[in-house]
PDB file of N, CA and C in Angstrom:
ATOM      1  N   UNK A   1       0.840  -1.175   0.000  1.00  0.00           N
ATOM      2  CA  UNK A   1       0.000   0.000   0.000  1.00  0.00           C
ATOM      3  C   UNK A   1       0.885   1.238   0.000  1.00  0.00           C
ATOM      4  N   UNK A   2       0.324   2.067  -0.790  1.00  0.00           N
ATOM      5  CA  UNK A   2       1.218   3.686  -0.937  1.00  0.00           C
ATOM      6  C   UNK A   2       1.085   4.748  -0.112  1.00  0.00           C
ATOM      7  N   UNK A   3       1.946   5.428   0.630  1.00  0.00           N
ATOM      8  CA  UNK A   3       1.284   6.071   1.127  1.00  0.00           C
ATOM      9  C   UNK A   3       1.536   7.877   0.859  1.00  0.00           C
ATOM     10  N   UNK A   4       0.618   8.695   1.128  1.00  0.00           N
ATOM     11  CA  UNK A   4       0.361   9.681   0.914  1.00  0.00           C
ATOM     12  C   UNK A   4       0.430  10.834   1.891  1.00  0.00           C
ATOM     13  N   UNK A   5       0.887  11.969   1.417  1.00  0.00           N
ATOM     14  CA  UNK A   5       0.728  13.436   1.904  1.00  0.00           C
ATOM     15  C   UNK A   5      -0.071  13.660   2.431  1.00  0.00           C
ATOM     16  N   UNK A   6      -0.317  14.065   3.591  1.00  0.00           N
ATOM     17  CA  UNK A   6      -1.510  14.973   4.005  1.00  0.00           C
ATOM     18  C   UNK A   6      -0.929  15.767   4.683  1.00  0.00           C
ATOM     19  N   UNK A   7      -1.689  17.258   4.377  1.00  0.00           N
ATOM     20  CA  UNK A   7      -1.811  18.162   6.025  1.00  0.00           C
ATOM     21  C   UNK A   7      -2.835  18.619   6.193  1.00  0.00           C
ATOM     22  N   UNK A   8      -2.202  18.275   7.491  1.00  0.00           N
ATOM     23  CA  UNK A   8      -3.194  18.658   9.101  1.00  0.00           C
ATOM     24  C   UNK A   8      -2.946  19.816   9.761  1.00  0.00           C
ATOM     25  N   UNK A   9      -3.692  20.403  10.245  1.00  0.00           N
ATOM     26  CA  UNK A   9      -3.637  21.404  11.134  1.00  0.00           C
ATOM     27  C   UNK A   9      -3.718  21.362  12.609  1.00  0.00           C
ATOM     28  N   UNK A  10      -3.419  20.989  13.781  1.00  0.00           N
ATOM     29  CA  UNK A  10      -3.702  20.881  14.781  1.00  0.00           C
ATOM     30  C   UNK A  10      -3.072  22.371  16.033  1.00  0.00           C
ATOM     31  N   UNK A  11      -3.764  23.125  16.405  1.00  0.00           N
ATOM     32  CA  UNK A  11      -3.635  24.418  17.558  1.00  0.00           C
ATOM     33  C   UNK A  11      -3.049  25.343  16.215  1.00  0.00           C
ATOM     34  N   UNK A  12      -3.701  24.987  15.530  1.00  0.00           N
ATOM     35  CA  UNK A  12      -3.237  26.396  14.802  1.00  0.00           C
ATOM     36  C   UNK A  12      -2.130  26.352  13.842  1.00  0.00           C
ATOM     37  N   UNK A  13      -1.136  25.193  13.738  1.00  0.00           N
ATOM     38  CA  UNK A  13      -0.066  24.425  13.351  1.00  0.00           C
ATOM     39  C   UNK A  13      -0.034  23.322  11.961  1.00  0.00           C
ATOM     40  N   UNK A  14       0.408  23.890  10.743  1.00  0.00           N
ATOM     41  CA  UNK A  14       0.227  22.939   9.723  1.00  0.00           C
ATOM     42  C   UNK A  14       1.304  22.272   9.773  1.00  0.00           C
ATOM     43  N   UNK A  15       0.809  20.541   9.826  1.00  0.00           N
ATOM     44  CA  UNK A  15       1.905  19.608   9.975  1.00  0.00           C
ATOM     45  C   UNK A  15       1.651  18.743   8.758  1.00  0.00           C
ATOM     46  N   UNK A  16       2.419  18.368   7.942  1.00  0.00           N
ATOM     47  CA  UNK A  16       2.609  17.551   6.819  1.00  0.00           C
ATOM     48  C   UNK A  16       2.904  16.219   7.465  1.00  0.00           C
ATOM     49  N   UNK A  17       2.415  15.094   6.676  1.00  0.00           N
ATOM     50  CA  UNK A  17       2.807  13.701   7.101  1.00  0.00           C
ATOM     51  C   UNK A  17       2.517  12.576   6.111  1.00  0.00           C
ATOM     52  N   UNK A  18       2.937  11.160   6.447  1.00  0.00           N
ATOM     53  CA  UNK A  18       2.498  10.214   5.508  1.00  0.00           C
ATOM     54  C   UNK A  18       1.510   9.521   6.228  1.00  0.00           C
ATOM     55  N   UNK A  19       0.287   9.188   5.129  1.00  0.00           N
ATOM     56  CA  UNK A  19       0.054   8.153   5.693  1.00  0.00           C
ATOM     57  C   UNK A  19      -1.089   7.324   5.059  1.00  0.00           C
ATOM     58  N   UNK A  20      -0.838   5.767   5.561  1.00  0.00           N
ATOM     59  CA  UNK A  20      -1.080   5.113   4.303  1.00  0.00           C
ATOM     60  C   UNK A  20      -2.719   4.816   4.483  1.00  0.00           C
ATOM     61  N   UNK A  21      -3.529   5.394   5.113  1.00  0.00           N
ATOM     62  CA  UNK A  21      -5.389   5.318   5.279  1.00  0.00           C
ATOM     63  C   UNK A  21      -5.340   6.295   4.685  1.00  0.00           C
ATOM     64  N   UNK A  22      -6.683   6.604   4.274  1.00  0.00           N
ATOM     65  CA  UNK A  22      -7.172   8.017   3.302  1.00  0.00           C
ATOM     66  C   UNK A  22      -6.667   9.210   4.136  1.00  0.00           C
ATOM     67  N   UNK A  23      -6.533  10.400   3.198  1.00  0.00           N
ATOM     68  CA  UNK A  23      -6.749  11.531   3.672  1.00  0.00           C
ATOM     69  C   UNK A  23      -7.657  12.208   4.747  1.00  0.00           C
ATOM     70  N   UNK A  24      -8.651  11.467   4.526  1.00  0.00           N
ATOM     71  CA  UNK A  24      -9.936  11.939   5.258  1.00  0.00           C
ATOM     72  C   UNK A  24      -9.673  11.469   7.045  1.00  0.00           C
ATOM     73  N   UNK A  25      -8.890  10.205   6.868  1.00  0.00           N
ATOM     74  CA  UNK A  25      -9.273   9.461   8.161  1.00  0.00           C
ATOM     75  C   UNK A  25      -7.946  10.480   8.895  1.00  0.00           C
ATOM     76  N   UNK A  26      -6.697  10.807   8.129  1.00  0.00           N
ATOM     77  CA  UNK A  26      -5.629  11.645   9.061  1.00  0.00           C
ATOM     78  C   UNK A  26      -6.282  12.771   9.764  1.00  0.00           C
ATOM     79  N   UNK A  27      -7.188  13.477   8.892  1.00  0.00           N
ATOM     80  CA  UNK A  27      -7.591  14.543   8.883  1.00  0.00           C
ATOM     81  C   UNK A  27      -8.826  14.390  10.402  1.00  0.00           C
ATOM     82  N   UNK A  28      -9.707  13.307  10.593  1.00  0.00           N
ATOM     83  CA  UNK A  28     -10.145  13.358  11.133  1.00  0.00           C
ATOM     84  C   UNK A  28      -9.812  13.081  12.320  1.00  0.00           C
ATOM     85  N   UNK A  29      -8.327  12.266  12.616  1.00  0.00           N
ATOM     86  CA  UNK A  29      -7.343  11.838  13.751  1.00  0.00           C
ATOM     87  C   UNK A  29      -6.723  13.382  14.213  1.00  0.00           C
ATOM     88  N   UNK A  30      -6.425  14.234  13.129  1.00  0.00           N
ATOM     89  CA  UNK A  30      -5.845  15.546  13.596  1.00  0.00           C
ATOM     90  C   UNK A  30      -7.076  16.293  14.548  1.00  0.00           C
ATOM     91  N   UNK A  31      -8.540  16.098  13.697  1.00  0.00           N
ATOM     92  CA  UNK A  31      -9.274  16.745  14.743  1.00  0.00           C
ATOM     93  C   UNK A  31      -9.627  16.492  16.095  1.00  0.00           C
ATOM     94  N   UNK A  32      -9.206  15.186  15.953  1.00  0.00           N
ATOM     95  CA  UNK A  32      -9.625  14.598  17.215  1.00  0.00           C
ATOM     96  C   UNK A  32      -8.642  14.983  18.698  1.00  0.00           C
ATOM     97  N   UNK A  33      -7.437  15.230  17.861  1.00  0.00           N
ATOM     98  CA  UNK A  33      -5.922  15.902  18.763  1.00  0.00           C
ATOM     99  C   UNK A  33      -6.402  16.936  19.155  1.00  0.00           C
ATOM    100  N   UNK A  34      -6.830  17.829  18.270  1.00  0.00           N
ATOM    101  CA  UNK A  34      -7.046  19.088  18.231  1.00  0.00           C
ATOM    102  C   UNK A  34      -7.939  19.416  19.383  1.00  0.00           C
ATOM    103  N   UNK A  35      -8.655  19.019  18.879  1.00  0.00           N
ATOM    104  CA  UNK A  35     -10.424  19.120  20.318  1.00  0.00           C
ATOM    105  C   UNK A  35      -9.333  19.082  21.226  1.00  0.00           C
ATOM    106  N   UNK A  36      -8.996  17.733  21.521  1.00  0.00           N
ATOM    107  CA  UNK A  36      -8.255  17.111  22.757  1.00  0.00           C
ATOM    108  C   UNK A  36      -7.709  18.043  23.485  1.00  0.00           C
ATOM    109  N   UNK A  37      -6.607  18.761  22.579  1.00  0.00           N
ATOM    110  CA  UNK A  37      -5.070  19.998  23.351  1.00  0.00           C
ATOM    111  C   UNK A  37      -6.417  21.144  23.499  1.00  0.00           C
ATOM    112  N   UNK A  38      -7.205  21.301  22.529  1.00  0.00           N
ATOM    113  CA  UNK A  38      -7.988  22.684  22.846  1.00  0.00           C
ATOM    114  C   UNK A  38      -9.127  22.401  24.270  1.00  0.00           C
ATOM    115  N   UNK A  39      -9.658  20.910  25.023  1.00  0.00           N
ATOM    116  CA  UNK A  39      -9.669  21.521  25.782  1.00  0.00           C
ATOM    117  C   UNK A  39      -8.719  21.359  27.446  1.00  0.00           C
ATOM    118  N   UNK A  40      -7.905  20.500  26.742  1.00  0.00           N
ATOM    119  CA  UNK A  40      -6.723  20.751  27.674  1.00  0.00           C
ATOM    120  C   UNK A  40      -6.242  21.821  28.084  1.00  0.00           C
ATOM    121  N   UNK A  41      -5.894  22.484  27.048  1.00  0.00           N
ATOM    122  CA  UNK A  41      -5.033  24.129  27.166  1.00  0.00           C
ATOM    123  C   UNK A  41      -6.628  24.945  28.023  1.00  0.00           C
ATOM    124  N   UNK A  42      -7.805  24.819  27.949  1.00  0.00           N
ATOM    125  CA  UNK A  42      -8.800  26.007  27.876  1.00  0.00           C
ATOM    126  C   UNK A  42      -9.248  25.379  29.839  1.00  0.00           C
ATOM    127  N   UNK A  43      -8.736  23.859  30.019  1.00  0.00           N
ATOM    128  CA  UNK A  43      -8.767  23.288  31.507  1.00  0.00           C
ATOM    129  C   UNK A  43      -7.759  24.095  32.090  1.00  0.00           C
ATOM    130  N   UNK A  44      -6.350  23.672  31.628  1.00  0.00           N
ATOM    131  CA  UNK A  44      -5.297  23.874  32.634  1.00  0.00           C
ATOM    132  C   UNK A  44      -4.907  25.889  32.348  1.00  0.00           C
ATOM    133  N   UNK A  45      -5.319  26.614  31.412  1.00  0.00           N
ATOM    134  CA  UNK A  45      -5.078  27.720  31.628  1.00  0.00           C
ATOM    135  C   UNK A  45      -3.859  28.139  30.988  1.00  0.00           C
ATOM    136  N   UNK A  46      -3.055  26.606  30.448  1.00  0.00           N
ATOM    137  CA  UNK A  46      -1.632  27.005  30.147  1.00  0.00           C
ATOM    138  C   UNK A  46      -1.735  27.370  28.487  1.00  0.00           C
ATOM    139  N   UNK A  47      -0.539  27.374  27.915  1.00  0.00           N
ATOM    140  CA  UNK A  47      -0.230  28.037  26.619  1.00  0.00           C
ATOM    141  C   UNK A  47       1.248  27.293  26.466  1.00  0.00           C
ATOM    142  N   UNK A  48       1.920  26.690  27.251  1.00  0.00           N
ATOM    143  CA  UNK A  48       2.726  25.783  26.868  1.00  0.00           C
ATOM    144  C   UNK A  48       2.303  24.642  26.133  1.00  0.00           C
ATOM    145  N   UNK A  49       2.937  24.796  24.586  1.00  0.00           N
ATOM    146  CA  UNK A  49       2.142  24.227  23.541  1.00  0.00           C
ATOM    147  C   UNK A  49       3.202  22.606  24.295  1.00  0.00           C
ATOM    148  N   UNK A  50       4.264  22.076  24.752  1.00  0.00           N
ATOM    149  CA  UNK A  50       4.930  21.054  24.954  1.00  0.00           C
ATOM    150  C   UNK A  50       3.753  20.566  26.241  1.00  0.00           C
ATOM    151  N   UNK A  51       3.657  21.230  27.088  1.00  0.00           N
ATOM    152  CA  UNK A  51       2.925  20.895  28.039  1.00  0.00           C
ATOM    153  C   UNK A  51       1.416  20.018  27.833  1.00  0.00           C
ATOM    154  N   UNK A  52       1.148  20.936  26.558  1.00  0.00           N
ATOM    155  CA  UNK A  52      -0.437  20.889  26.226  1.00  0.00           C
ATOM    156  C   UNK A  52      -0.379  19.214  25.826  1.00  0.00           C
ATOM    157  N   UNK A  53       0.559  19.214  25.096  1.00  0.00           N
ATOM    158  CA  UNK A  53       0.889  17.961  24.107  1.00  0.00           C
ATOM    159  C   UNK A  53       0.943  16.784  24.888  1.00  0.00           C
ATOM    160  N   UNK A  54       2.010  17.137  25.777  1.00  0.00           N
ATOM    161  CA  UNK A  54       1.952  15.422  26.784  1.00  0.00           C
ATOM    162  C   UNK A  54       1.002  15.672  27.512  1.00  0.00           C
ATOM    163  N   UNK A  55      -0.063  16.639  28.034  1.00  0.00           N
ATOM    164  CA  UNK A  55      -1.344  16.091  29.248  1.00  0.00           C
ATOM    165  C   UNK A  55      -1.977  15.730  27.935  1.00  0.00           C
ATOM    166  N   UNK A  56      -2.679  15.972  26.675  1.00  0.00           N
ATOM    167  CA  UNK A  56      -3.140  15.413  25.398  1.00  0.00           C
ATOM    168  C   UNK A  56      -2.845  13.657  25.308  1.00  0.00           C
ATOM    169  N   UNK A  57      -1.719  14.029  25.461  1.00  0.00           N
ATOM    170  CA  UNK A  57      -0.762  12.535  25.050  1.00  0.00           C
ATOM    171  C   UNK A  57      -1.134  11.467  25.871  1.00  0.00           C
ATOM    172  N   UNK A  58      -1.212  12.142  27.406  1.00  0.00           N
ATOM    173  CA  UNK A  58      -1.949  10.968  28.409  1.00  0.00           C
ATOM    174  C   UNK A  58      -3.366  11.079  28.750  1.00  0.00           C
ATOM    175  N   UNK A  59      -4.041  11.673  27.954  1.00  0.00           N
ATOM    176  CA  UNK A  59      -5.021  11.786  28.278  1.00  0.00           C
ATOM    177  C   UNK A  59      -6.093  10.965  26.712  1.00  0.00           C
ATOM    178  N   UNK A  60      -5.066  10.832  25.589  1.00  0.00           N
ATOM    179  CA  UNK A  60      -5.628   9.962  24.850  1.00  0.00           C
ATOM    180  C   UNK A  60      -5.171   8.754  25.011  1.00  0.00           C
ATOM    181  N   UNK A  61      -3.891   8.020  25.548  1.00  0.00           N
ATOM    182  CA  UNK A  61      -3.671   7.265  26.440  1.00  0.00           C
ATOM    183  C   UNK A  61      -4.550   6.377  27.027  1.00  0.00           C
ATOM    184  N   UNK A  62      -4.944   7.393  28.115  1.00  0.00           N
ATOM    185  CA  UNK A  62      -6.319   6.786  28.547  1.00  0.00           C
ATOM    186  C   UNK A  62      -7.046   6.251  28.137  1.00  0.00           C
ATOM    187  N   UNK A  63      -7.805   7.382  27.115  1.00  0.00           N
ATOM    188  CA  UNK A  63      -9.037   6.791  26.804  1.00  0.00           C
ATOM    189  C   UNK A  63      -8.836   5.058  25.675  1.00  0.00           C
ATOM    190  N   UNK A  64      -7.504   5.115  25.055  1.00  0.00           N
ATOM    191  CA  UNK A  64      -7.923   4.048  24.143  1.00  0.00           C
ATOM    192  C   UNK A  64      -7.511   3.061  25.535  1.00  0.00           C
ATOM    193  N   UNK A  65      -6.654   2.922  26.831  1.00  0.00           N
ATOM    194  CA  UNK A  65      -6.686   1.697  27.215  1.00  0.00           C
ATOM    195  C   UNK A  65      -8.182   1.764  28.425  1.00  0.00           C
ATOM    196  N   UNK A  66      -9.342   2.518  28.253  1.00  0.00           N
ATOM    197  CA  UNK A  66     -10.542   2.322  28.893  1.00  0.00           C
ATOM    198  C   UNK A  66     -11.312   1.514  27.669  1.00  0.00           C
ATOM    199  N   UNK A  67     -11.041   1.814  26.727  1.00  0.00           N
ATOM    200  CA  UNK A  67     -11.420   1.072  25.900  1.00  0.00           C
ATOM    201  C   UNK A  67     -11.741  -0.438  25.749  1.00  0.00           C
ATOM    202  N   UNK A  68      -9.933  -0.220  25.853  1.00  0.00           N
ATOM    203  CA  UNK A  68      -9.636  -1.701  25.619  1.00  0.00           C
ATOM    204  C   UNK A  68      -9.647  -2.252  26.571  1.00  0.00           C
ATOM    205  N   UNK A  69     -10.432  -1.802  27.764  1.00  0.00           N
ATOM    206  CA  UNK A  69     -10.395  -2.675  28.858  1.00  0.00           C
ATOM    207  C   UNK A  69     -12.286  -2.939  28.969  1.00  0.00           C
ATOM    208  N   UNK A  70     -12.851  -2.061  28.584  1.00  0.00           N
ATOM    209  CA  UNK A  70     -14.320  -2.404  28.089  1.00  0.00           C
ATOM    210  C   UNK A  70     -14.371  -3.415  27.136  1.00  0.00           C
ATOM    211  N   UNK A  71     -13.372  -3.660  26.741  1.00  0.00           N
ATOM    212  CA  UNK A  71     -13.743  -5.028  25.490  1.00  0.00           C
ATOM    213  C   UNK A  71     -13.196  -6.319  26.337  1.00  0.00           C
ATOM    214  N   UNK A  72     -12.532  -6.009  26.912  1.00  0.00           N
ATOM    215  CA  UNK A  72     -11.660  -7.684  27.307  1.00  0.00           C
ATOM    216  C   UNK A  72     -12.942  -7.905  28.854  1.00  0.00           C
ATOM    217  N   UNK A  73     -13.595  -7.050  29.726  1.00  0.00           N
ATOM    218  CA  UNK A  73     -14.129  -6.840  30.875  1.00  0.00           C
ATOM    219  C   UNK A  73     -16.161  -7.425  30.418  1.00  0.00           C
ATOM    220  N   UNK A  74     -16.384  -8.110  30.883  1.00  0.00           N
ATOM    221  CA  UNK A  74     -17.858  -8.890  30.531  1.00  0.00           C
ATOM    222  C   UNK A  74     -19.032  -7.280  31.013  1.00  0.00           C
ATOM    223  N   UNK A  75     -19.605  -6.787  30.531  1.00  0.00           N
ATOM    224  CA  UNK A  75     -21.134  -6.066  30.984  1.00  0.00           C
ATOM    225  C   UNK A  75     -21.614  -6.148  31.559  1.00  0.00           C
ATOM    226  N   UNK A  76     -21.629  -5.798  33.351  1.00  0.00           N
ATOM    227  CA  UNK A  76     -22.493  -6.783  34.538  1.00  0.00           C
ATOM    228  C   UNK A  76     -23.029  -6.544  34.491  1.00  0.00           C
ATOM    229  N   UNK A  77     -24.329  -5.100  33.739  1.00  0.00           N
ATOM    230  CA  UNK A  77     -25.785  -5.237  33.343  1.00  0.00           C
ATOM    231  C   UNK A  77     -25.688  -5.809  32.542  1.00  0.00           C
ATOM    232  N   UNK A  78     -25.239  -6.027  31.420  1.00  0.00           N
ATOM    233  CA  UNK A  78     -25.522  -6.841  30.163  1.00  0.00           C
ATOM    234  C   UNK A  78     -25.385  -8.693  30.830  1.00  0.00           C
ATOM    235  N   UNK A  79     -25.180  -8.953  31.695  1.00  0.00           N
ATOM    236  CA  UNK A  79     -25.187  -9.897  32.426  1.00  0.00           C
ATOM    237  C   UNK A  79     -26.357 -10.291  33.031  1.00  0.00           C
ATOM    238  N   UNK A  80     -26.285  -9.301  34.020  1.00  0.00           N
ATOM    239  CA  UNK A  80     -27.561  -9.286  34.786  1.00  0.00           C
ATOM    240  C   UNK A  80     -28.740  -9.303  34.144  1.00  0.00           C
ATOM    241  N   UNK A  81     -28.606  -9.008  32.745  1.00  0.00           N
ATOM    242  CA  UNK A  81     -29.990  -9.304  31.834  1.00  0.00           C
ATOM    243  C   UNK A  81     -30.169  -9.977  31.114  1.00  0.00           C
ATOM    244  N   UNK A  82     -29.498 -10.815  30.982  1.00  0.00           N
ATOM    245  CA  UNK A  82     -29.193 -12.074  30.479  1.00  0.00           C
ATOM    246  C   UNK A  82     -29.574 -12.953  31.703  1.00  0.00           C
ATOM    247  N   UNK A  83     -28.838 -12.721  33.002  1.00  0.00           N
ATOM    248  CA  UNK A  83     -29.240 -13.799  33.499  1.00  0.00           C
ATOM    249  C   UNK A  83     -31.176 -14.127  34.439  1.00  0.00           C
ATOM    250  N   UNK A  84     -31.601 -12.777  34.261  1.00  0.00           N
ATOM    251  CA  UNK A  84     -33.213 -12.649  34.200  1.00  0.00           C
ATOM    252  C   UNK A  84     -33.697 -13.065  32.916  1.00  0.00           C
ATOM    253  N   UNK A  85     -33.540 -13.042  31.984  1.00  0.00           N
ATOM    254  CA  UNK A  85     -34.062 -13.596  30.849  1.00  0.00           C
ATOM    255  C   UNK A  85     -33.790 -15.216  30.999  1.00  0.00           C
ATOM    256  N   UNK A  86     -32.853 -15.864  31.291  1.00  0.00           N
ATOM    257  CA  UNK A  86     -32.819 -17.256  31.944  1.00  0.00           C
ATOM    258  C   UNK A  86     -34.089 -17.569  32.546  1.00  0.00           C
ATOM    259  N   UNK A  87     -33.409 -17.034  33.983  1.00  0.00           N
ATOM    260  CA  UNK A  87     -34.562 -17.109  34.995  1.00  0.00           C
ATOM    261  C   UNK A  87     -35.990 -17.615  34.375  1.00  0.00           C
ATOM    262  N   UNK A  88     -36.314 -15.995  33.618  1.00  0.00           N
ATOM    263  CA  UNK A  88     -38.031 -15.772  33.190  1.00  0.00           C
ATOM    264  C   UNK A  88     -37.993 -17.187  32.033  1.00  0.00           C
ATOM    265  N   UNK A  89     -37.331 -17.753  31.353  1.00  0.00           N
ATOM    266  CA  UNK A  89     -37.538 -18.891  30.426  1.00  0.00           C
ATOM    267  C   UNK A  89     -37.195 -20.131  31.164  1.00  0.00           C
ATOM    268  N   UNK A  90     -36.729 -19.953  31.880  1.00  0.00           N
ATOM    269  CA  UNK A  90     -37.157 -21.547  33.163  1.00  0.00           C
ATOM    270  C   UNK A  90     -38.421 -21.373  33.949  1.00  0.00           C
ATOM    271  N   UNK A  91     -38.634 -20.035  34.473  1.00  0.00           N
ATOM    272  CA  UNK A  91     -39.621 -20.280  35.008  1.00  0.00           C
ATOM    273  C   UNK A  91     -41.298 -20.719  33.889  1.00  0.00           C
ATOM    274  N   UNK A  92     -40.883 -20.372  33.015  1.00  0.00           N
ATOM    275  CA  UNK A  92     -42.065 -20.448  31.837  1.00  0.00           C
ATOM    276  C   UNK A  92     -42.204 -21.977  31.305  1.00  0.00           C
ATOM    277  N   UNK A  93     -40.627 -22.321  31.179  1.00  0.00           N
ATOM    278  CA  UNK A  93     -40.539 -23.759  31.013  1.00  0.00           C
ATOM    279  C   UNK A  93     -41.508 -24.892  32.195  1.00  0.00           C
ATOM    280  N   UNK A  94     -40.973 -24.345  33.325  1.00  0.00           N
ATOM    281  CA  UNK A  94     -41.524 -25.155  34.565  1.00  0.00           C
ATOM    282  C   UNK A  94     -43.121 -25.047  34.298  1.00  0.00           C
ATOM    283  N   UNK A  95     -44.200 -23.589  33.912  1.00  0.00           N
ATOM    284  CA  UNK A  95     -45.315 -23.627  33.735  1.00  0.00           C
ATOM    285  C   UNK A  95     -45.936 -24.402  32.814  1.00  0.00           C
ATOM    286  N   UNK A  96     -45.627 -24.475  31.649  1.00  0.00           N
ATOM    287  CA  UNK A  96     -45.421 -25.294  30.485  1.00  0.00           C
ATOM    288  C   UNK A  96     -45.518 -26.273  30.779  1.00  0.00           C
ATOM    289  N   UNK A  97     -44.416 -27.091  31.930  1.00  0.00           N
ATOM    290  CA  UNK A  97     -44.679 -28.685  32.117  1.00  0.00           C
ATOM    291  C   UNK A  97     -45.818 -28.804  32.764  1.00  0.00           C
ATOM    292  N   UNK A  98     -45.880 -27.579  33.837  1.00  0.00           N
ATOM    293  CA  UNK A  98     -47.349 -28.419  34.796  1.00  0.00           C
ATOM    294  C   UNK A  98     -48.217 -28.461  34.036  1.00  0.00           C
ATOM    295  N   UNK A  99     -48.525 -27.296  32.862  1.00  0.00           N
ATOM    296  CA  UNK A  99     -49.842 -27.137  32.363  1.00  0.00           C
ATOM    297  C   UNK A  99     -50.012 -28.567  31.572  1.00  0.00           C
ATOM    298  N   UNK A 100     -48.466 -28.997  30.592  1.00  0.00           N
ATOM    299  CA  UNK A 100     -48.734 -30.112  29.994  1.00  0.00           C
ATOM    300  C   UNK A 100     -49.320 -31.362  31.109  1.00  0.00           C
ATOM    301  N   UNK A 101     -48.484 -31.766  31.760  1.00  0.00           N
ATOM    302  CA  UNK A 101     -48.640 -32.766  33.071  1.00  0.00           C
ATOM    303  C   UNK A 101     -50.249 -32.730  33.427  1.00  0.00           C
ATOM    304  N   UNK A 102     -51.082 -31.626  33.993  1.00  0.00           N
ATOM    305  CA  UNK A 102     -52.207 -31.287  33.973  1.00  0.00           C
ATOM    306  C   UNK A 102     -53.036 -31.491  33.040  1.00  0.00           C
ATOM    307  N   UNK A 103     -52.767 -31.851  31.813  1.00  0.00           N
ATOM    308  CA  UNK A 103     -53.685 -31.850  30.319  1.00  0.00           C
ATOM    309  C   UNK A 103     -53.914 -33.594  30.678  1.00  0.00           C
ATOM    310  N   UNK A 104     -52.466 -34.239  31.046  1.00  0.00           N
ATOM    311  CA  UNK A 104     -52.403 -35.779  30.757  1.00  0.00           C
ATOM    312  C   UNK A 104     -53.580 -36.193  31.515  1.00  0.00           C
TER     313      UNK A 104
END
């Protein structure tokens, strides 16, 4: 795969780069930085663009390993409703037999 030019703009800053997903998807990774440092910088008050960058840096960090810990980690409502839907189809099962049992 080939990869390609793009620039991005992020705090105001045109940065050139390669890269081998569409244009569109860099572009939309730059905005996503962007938001990020803009409201980092507009939290912490600062204007140290190095500063801005690494609380950014750990702060997207974060979010992809909350992520990835929502995927490997089971849904204990999504559990818990699953395991009432059990429940309610045994208990329906059990009615089912008496009613059959009752017919005999």
């Amino acid at each position: 795969m080939n990869s390609q030019e793009v620039s991005v703009t992020i705090r105001g800053r045109e940065y050139r780069l390669k890269s081998f997903k569409d244009a569109d998807y860099a572009r939309k990774l730059a905005r996503y930085v962007d938001e990020v440092m803009t409201t980092i910088e507009e939290g912490t008050g600062s204007s140290d663009h190095l500063n801005i960058m690494i609380l950014s840096l750990l702060q997207i960090t974060h979010s992809y390993f909350e992520a990835q810990e929502a995927k490997d980690i089971p849904n204990i409502k999504i559990e818990s409703e699953i395991a009432k839907i059990i429940k309610s189809i045994e208990k329906t099962e059990k009615e089912l037999e008496k009613i059959s049992l009752a017919e005999k």
